[in-house]
N, C-alpha and C. Protein backbone atom coordinates (compact mmCIF):
# COMPACT_ATOMS: atom_id res chain seq x y z
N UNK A 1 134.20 57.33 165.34
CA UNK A 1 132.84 57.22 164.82
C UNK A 1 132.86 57.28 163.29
N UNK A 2 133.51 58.43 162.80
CA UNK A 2 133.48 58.25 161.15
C UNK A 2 134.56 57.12 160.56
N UNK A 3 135.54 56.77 161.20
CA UNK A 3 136.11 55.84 161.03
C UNK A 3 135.38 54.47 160.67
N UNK A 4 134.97 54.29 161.62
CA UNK A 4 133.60 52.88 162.09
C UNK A 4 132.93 53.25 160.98
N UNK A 5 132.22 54.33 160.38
CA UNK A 5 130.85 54.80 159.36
C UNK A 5 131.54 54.13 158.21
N UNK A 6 133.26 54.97 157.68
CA UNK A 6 134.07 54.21 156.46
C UNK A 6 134.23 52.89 156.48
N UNK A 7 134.61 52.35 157.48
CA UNK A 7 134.67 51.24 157.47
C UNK A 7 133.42 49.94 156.99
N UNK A 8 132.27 50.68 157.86
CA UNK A 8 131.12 49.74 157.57
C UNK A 8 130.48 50.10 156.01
N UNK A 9 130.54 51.34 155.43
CA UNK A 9 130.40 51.74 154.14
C UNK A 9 130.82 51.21 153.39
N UNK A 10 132.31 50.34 153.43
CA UNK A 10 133.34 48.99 152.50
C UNK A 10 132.63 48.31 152.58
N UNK A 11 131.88 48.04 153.58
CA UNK A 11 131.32 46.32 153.78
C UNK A 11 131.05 45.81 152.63
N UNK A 12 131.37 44.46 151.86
CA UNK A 12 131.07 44.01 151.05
C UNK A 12 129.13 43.72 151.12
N UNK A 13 128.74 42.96 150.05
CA UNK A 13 127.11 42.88 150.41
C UNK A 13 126.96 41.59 151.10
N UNK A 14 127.81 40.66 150.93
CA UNK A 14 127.94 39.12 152.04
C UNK A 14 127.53 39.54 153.26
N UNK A 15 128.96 40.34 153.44
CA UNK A 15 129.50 40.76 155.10
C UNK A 15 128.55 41.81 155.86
N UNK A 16 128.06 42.39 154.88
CA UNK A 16 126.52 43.60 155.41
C UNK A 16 125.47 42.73 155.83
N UNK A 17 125.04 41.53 154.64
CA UNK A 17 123.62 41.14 154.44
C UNK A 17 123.98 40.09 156.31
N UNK A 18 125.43 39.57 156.32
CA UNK A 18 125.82 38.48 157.58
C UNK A 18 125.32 39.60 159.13
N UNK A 19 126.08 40.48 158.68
CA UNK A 19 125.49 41.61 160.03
C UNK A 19 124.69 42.16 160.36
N UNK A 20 123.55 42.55 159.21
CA UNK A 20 122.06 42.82 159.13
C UNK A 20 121.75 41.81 160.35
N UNK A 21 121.77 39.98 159.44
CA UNK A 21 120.97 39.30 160.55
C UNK A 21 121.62 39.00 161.59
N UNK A 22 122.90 39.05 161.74
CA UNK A 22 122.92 38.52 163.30
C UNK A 22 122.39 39.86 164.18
N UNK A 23 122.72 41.05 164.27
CA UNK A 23 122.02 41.69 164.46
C UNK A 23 120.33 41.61 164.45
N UNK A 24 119.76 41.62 164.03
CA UNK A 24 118.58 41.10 163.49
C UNK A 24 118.42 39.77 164.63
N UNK A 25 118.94 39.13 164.50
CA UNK A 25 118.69 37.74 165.24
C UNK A 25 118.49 37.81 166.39
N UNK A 26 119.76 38.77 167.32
CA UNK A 26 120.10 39.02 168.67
C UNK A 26 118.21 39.77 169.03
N UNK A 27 118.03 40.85 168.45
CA UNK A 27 117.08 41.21 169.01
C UNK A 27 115.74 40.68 168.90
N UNK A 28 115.22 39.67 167.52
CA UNK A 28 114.22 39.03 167.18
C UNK A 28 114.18 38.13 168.51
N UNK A 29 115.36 37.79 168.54
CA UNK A 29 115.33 36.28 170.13
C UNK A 29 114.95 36.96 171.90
N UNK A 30 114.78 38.10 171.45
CA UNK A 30 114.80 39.16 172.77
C UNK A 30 113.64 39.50 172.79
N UNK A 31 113.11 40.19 171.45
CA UNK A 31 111.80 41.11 171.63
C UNK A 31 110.72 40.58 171.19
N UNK A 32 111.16 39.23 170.34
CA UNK A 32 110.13 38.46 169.19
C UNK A 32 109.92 40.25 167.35
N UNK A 33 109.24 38.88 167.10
CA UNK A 33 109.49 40.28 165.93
C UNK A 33 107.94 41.40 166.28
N UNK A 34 106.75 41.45 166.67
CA UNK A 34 106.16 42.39 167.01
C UNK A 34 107.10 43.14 168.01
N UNK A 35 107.82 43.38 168.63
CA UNK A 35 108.47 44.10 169.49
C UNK A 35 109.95 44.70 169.32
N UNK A 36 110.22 43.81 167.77
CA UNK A 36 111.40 44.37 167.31
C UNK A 36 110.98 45.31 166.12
N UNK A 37 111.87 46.59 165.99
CA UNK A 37 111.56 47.39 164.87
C UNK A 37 113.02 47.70 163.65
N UNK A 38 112.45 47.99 162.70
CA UNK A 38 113.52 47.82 161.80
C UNK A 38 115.00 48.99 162.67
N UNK A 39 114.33 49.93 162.52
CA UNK A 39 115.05 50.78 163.65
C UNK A 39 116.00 50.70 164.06
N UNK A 40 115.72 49.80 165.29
CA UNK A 40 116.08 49.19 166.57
C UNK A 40 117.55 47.97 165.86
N UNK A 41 117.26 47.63 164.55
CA UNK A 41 117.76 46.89 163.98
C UNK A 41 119.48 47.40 163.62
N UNK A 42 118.76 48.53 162.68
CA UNK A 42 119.77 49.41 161.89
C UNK A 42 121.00 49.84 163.47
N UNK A 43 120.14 50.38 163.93
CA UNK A 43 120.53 50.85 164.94
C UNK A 43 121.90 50.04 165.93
N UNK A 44 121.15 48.64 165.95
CA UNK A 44 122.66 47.81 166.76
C UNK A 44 123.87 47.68 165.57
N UNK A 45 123.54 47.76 164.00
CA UNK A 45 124.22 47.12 163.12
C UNK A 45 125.25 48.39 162.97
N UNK A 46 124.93 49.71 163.11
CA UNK A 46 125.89 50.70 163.05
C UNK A 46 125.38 51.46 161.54
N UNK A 47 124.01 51.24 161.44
CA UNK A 47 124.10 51.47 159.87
C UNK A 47 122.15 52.39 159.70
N UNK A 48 121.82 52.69 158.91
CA UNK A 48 120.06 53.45 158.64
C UNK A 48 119.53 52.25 158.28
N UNK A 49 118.07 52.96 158.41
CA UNK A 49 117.20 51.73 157.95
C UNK A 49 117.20 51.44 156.49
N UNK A 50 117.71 52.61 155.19
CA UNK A 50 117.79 52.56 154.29
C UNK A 50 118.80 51.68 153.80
N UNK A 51 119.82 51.05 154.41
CA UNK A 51 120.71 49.65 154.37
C UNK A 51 119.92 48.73 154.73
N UNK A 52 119.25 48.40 155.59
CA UNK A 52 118.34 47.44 155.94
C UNK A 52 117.47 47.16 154.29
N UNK A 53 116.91 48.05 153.74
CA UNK A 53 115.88 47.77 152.95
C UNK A 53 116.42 48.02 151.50
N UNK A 54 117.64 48.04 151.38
CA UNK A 54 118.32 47.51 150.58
C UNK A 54 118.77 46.14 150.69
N UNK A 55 118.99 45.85 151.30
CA UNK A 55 119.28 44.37 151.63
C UNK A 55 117.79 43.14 151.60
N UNK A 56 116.58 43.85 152.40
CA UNK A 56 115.70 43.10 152.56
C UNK A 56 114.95 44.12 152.02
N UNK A 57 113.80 43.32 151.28
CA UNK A 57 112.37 44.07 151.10
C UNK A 57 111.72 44.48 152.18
N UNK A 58 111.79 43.91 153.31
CA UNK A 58 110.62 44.51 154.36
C UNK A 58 111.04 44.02 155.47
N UNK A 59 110.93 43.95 156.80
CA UNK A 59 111.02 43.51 158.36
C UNK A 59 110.53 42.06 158.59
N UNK A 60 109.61 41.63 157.03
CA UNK A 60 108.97 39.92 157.21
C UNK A 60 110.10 39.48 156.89
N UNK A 61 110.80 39.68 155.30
CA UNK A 61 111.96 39.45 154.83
C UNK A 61 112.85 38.81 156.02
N UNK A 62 113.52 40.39 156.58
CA UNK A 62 114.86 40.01 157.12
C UNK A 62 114.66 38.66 158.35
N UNK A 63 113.16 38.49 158.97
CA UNK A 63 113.08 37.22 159.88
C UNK A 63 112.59 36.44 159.26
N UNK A 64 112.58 36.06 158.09
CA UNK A 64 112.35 34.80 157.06
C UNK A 64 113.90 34.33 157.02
N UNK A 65 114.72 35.31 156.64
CA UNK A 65 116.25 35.14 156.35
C UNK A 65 116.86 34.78 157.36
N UNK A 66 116.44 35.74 158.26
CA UNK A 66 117.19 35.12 160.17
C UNK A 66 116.79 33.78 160.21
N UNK A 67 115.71 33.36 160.30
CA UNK A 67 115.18 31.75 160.33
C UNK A 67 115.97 31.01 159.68
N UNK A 68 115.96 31.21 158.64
CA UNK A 68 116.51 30.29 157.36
C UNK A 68 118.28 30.36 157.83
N UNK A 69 118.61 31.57 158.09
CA UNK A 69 120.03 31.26 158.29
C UNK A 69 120.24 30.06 159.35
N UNK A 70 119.32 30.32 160.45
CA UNK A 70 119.53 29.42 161.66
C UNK A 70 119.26 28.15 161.55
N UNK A 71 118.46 27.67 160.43
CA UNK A 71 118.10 26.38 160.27
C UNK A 71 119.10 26.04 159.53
N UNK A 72 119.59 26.59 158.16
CA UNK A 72 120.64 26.28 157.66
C UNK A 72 122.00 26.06 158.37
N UNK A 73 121.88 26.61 159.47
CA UNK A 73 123.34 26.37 160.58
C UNK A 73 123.18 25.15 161.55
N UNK A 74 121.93 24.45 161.63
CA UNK A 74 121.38 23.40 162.71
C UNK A 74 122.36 22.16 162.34
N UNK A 75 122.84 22.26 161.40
CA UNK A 75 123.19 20.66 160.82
C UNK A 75 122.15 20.31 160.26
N UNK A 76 120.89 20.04 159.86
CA UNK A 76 119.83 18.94 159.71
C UNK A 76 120.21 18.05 159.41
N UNK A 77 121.12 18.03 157.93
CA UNK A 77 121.62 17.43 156.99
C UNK A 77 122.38 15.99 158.11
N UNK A 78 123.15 16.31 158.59
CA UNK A 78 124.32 15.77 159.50
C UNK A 78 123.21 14.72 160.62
N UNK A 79 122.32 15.62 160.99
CA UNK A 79 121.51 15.17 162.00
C UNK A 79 120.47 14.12 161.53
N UNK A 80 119.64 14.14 160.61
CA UNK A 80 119.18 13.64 159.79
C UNK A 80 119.80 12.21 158.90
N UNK A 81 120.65 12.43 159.24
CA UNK A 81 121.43 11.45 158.16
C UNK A 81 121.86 10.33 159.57
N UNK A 82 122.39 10.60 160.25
CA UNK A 82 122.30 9.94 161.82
C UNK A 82 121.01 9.04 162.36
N UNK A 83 119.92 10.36 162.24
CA UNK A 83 118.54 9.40 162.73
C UNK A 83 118.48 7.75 161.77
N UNK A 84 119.06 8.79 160.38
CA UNK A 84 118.37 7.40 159.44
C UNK A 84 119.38 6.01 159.65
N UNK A 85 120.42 6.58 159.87
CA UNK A 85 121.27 5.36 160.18
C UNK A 85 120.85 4.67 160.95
N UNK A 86 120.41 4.85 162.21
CA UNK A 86 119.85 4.17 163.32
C UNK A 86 118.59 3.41 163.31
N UNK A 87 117.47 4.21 162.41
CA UNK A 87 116.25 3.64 161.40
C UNK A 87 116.64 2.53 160.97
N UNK A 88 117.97 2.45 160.39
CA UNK A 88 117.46 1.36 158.86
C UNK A 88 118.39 0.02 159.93
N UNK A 89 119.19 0.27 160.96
CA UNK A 89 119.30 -0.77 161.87
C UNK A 89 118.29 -0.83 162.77
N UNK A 90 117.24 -0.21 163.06
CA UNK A 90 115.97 -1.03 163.98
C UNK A 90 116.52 -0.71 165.55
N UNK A 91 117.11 0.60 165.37
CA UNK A 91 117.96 1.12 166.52
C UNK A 91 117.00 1.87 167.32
N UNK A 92 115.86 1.22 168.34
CA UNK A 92 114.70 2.25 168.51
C UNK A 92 115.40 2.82 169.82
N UNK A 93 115.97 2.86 170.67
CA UNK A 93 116.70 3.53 171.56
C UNK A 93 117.64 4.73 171.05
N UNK A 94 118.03 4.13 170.17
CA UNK A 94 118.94 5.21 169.11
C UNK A 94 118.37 5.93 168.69
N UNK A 95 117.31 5.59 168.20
CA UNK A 95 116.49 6.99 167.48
C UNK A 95 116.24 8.03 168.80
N UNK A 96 115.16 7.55 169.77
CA UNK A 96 115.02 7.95 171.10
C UNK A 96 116.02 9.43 171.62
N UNK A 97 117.55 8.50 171.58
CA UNK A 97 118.56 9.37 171.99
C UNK A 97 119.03 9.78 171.32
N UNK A 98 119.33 10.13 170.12
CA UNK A 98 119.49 10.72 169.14
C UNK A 98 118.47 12.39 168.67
N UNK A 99 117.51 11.83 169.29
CA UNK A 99 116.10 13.06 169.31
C UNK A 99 116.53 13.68 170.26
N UNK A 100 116.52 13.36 171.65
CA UNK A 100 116.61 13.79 172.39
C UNK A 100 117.51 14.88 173.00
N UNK A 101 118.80 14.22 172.12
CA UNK A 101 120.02 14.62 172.35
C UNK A 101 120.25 15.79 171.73
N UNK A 102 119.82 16.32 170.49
CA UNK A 102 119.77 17.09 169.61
C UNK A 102 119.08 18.22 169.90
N UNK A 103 117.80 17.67 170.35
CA UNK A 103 117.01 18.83 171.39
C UNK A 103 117.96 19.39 172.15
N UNK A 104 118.29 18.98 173.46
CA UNK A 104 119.15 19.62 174.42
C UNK A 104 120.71 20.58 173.56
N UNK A 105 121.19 19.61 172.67
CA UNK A 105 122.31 20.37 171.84
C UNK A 105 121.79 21.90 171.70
N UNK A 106 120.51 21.98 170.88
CA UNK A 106 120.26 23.24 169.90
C UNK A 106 120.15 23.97 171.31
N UNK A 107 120.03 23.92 172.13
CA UNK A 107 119.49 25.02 173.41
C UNK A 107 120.94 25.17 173.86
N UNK A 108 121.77 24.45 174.61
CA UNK A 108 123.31 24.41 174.37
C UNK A 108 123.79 25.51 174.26
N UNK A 109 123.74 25.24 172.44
CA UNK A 109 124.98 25.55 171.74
C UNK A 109 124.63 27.13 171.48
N UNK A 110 123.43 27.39 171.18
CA UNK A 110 122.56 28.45 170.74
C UNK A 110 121.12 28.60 170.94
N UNK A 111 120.64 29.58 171.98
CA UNK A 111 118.99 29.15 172.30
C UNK A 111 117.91 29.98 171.47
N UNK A 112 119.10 30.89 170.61
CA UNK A 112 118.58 32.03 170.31
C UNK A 112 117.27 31.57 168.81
N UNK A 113 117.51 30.76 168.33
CA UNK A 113 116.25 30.28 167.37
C UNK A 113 115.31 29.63 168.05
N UNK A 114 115.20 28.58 169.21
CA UNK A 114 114.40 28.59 169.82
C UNK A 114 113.46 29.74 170.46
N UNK A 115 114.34 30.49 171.28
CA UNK A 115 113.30 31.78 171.57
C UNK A 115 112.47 32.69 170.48
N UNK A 116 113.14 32.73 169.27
CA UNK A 116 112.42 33.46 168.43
C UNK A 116 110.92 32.53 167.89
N UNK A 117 111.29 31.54 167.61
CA UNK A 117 110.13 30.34 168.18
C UNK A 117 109.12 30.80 169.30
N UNK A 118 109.53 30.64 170.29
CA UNK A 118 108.37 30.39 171.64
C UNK A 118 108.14 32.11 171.27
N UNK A 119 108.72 33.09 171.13
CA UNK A 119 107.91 34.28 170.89
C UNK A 119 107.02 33.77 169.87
N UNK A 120 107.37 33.62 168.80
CA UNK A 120 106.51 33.30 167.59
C UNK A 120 104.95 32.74 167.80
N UNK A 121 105.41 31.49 168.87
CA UNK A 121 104.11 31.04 169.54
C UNK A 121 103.04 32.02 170.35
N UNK A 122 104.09 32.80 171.11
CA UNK A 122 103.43 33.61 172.10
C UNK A 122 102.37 35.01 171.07
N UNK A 123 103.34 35.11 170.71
CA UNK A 123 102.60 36.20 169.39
C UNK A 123 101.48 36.03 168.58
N UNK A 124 101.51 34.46 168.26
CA UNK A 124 100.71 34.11 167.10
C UNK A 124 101.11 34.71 165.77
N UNK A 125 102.41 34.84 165.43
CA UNK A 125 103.04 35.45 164.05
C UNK A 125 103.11 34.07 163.29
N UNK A 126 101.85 33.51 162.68
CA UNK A 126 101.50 32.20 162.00
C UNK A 126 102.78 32.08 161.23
N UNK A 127 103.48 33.69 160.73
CA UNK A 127 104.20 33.35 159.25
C UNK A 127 105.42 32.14 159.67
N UNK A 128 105.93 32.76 160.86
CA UNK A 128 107.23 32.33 161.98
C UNK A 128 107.17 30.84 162.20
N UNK A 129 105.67 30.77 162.58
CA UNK A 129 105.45 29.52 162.57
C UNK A 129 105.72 28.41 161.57
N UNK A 130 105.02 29.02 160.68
CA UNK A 130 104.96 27.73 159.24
C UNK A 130 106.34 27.94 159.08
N UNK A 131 106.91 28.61 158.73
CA UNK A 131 108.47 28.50 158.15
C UNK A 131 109.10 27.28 159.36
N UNK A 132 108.66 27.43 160.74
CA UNK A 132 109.25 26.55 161.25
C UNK A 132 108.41 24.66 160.91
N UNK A 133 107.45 25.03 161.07
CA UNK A 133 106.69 23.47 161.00
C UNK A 133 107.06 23.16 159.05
N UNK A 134 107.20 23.74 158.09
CA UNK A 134 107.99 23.44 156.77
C UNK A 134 109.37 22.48 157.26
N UNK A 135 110.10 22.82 158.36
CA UNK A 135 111.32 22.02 158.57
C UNK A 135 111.04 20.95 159.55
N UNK A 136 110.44 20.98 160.48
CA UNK A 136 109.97 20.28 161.64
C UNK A 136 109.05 19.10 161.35
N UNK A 137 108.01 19.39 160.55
CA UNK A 137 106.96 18.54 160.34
C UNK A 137 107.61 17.24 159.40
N UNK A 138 108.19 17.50 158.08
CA UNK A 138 109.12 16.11 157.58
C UNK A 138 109.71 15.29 158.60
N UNK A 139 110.30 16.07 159.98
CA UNK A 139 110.97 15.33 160.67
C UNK A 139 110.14 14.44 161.56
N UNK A 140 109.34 14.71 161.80
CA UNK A 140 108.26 14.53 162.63
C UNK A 140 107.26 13.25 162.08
N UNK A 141 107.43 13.54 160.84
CA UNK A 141 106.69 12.48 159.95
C UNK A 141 107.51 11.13 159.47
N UNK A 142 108.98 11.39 159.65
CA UNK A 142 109.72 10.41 159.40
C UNK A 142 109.84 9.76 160.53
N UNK A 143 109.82 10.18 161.75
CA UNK A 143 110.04 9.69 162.98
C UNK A 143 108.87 8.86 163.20
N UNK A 144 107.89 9.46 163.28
CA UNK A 144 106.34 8.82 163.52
C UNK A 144 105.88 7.69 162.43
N UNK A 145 106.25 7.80 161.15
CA UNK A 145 106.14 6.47 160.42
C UNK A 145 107.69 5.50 160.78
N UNK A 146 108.04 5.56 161.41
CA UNK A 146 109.02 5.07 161.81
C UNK A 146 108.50 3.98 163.40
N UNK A 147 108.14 5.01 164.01
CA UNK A 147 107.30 4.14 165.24
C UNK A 147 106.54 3.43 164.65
N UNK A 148 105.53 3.79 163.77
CA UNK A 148 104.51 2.86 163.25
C UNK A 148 104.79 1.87 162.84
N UNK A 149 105.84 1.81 161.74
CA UNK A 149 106.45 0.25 161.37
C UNK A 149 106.93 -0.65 162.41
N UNK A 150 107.62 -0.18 163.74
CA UNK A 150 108.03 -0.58 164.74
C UNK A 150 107.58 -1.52 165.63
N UNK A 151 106.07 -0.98 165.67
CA UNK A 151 105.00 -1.44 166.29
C UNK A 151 104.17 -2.24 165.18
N UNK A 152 104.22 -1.91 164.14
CA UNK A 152 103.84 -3.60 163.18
C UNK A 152 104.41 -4.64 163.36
N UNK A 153 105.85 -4.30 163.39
CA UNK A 153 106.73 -5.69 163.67
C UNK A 153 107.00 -6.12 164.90
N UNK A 154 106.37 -5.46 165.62
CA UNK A 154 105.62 -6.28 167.10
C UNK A 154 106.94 -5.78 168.01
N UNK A 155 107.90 -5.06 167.84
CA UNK A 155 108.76 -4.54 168.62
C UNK A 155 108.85 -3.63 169.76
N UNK A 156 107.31 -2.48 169.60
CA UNK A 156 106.70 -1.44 170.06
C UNK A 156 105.33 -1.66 170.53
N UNK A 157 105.12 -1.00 171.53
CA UNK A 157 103.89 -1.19 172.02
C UNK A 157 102.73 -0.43 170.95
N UNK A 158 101.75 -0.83 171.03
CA UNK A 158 101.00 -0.31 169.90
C UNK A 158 100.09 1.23 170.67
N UNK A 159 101.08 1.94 170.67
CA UNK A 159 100.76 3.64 171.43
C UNK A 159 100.56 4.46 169.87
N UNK A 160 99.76 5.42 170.22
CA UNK A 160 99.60 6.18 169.03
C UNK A 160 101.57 6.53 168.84
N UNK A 161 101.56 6.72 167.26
CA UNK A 161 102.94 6.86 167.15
C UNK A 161 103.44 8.29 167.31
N UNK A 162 102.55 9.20 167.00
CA UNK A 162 102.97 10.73 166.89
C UNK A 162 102.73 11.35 168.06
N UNK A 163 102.29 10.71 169.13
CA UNK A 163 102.41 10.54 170.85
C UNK A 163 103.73 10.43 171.20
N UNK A 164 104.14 9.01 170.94
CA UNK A 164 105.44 8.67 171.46
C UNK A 164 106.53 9.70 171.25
N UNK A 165 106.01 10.27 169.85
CA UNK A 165 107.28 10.90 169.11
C UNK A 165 107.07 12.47 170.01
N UNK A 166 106.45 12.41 170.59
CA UNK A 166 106.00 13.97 171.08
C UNK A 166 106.52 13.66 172.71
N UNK A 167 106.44 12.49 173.01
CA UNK A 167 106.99 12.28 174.30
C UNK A 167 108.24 12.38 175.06
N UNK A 168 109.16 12.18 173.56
CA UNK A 168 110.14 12.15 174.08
C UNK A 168 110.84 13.36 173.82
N UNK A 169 110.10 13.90 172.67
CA UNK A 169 110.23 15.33 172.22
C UNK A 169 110.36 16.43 173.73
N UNK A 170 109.24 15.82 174.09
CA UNK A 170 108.81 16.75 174.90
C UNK A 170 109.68 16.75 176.33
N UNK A 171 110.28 15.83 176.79
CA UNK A 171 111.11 15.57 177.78
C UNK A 171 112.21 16.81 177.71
N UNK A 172 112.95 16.26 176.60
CA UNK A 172 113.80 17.01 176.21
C UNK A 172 113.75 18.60 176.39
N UNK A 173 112.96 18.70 175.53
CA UNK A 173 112.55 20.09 175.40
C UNK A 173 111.77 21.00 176.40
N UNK A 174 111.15 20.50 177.45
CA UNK A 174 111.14 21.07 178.79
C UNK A 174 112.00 21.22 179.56
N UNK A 175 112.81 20.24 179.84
CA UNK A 175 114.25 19.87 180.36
C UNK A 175 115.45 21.23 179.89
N UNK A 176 115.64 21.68 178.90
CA UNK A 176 116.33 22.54 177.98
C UNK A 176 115.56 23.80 178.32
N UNK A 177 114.33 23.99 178.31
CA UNK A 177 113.14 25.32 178.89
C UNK A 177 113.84 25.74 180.13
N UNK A 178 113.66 24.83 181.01
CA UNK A 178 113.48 24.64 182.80
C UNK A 178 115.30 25.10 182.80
N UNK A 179 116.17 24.77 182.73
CA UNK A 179 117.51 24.80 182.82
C UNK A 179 118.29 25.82 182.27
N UNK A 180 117.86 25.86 180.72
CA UNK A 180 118.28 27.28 180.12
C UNK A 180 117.53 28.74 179.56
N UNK A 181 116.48 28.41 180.15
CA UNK A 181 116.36 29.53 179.60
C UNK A 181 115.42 30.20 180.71
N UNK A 182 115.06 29.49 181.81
CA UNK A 182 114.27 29.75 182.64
C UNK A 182 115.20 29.77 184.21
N UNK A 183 116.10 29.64 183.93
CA UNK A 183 117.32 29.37 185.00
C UNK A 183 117.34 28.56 186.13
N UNK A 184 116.44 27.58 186.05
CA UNK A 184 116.67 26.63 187.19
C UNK A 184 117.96 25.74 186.93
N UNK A 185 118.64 25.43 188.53
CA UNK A 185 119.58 24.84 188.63
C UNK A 185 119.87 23.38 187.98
N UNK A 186 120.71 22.73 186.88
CA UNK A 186 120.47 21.41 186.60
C UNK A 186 120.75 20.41 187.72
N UNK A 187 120.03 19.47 187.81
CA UNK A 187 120.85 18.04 188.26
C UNK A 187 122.27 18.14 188.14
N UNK A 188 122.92 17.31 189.29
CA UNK A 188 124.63 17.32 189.37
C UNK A 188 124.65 16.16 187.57
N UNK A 189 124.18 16.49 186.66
CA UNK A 189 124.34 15.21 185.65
C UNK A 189 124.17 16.06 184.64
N UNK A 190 124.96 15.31 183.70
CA UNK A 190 125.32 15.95 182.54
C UNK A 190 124.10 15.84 181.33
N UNK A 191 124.31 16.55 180.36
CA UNK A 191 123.42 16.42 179.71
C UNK A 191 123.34 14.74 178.77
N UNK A 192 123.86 14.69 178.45
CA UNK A 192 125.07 13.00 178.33
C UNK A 192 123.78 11.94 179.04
N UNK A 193 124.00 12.09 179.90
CA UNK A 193 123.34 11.76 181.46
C UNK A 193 121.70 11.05 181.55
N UNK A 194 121.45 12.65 181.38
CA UNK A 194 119.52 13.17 181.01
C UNK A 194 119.70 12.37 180.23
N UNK A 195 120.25 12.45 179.08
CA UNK A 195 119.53 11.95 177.97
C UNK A 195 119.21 10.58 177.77
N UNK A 196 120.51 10.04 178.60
CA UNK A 196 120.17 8.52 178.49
C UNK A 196 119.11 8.00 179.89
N UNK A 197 118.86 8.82 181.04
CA UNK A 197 117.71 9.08 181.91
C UNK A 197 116.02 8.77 180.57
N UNK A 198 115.78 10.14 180.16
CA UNK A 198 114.99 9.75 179.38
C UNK A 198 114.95 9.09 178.10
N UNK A 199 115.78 8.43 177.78
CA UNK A 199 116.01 7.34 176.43
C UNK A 199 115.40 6.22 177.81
N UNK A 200 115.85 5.64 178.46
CA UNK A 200 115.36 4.50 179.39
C UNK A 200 114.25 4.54 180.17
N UNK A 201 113.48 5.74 180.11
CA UNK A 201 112.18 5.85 181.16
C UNK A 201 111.10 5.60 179.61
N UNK A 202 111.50 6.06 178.00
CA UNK A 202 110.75 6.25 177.00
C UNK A 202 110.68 4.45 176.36
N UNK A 203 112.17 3.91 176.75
CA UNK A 203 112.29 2.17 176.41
C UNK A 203 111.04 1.42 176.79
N UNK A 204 111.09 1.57 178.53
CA UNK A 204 110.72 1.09 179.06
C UNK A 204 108.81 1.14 179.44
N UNK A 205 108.76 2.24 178.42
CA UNK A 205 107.45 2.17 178.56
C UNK A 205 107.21 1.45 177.49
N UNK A 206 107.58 1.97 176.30
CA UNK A 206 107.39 1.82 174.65
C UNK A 206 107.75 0.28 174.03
N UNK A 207 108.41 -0.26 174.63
CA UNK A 207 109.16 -1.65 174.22
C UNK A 207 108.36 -2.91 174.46
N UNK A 208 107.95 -4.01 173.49
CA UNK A 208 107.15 -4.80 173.83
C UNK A 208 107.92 -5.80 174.30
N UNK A 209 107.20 -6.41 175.18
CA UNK A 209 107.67 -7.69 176.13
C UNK A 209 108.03 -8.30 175.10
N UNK A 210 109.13 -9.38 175.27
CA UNK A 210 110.24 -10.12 174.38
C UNK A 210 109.11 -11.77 174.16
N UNK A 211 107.99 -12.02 174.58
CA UNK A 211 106.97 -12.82 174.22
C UNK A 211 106.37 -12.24 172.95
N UNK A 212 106.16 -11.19 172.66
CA UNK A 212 105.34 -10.15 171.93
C UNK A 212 105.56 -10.00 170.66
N UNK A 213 107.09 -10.05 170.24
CA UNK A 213 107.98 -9.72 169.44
C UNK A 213 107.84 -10.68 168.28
N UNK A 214 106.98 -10.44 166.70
CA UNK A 214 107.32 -11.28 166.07
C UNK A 214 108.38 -11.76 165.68
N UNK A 215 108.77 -12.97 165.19
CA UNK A 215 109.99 -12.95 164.76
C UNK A 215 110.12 -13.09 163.17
């Protein structure tokens, strides 16, 4: 025990401020933050709350920072840079599965920023929120003026665009709900699979007849 105390007392301020939040993270994704306490925090990290608030000004702080770490770990950059590739070739299936795919990834790989999310929702902790719609909404807006041009050039059915973009959003992201985090059994099919399932049910609605299509 005092061993562990010396030890964590070295901690550099990187390697403290890194263990604050994952700590921090584990339980924000569990309890949401009304139900998590700084406490409760200190407490998994091996350390007082007076390390905590050295590190962070306050309990908003350290889940501003948890957020931000997790978004900063998403790829965007990587992911983002992908969508646009597929954009500037007129790749509307690509975009499709590319959304889609990314959805199911983040639940995957790590569900734990999502849940601090759907608490966030459940809570009504607006702050949780906006920090997330600040990253979400650009994306959302690039995608959706993206349909819109789509459907000027007569390629797309003329559906509201920030519909479509929510449609396929939304596949995904129920699909990823229902399977991981709610524990129903998946389909014998991979995620691979799904995705190209709903990339072809979203074509086939969204795609204008090949009469339609200016040229």
């Amino acid at each position: 025990m005092h061993e562990a105390a010396h030890s964590a007392a070295r901690m550099n301020a990187g390697d403290r401020r890194r263990q604050l939040l994952d700590a921090a993270l584990e339980l924000f994704s569990r309890k949401g933050f009304g139900g998590t306490t700084t406490k409760e925090i200190a407490a998994a990290a091996g350390v007082t709350e007076a390390i905590i608030f050295r590190h962070f000004p306050s309990k908003q702080a350290l889940y501003t920072a948890v957020l931000d770490s997790k978004t900063e770990s998403c790829c965007h950059r990587e992911w983002l840079a992908e969508i646009q590739a597929r954009m500037d070739r007129n790749d509307d299936a690509g975009v499709m599965r590319t959304l889609a795919g990314k959805i199911l990834e983040s639940y995957r790989t790590d569900a734990s920023l999502e849940r601090i999310l759907l608490f966030a929702a459940l809570e009504g902790h607006e702050l949780g929120l906006a920090h997330h719609r600040k990253f979400a909404q650009p994306v959302f807006e690039l995608l959706r003026d993206y349909i819109a041009r789509r459907q000027r050039e007569g390629a797309l059915r003329d559906y509201d665009a920030g519909v479509v973009i929510a449609a396929i959003a939304g596949m995904a992201e129920n699909y990823a709900i229902y399977t991981e985090l709610f524990g129903f059994q998946p389909p014998r099919l991979d995620d691979t699979q799904v995705v190209e399932i709903f990339t072809g049910i979203m074509m086939r609605g969204i795609r204008q007849k090949k009469t339609g299509i200016r040229k």
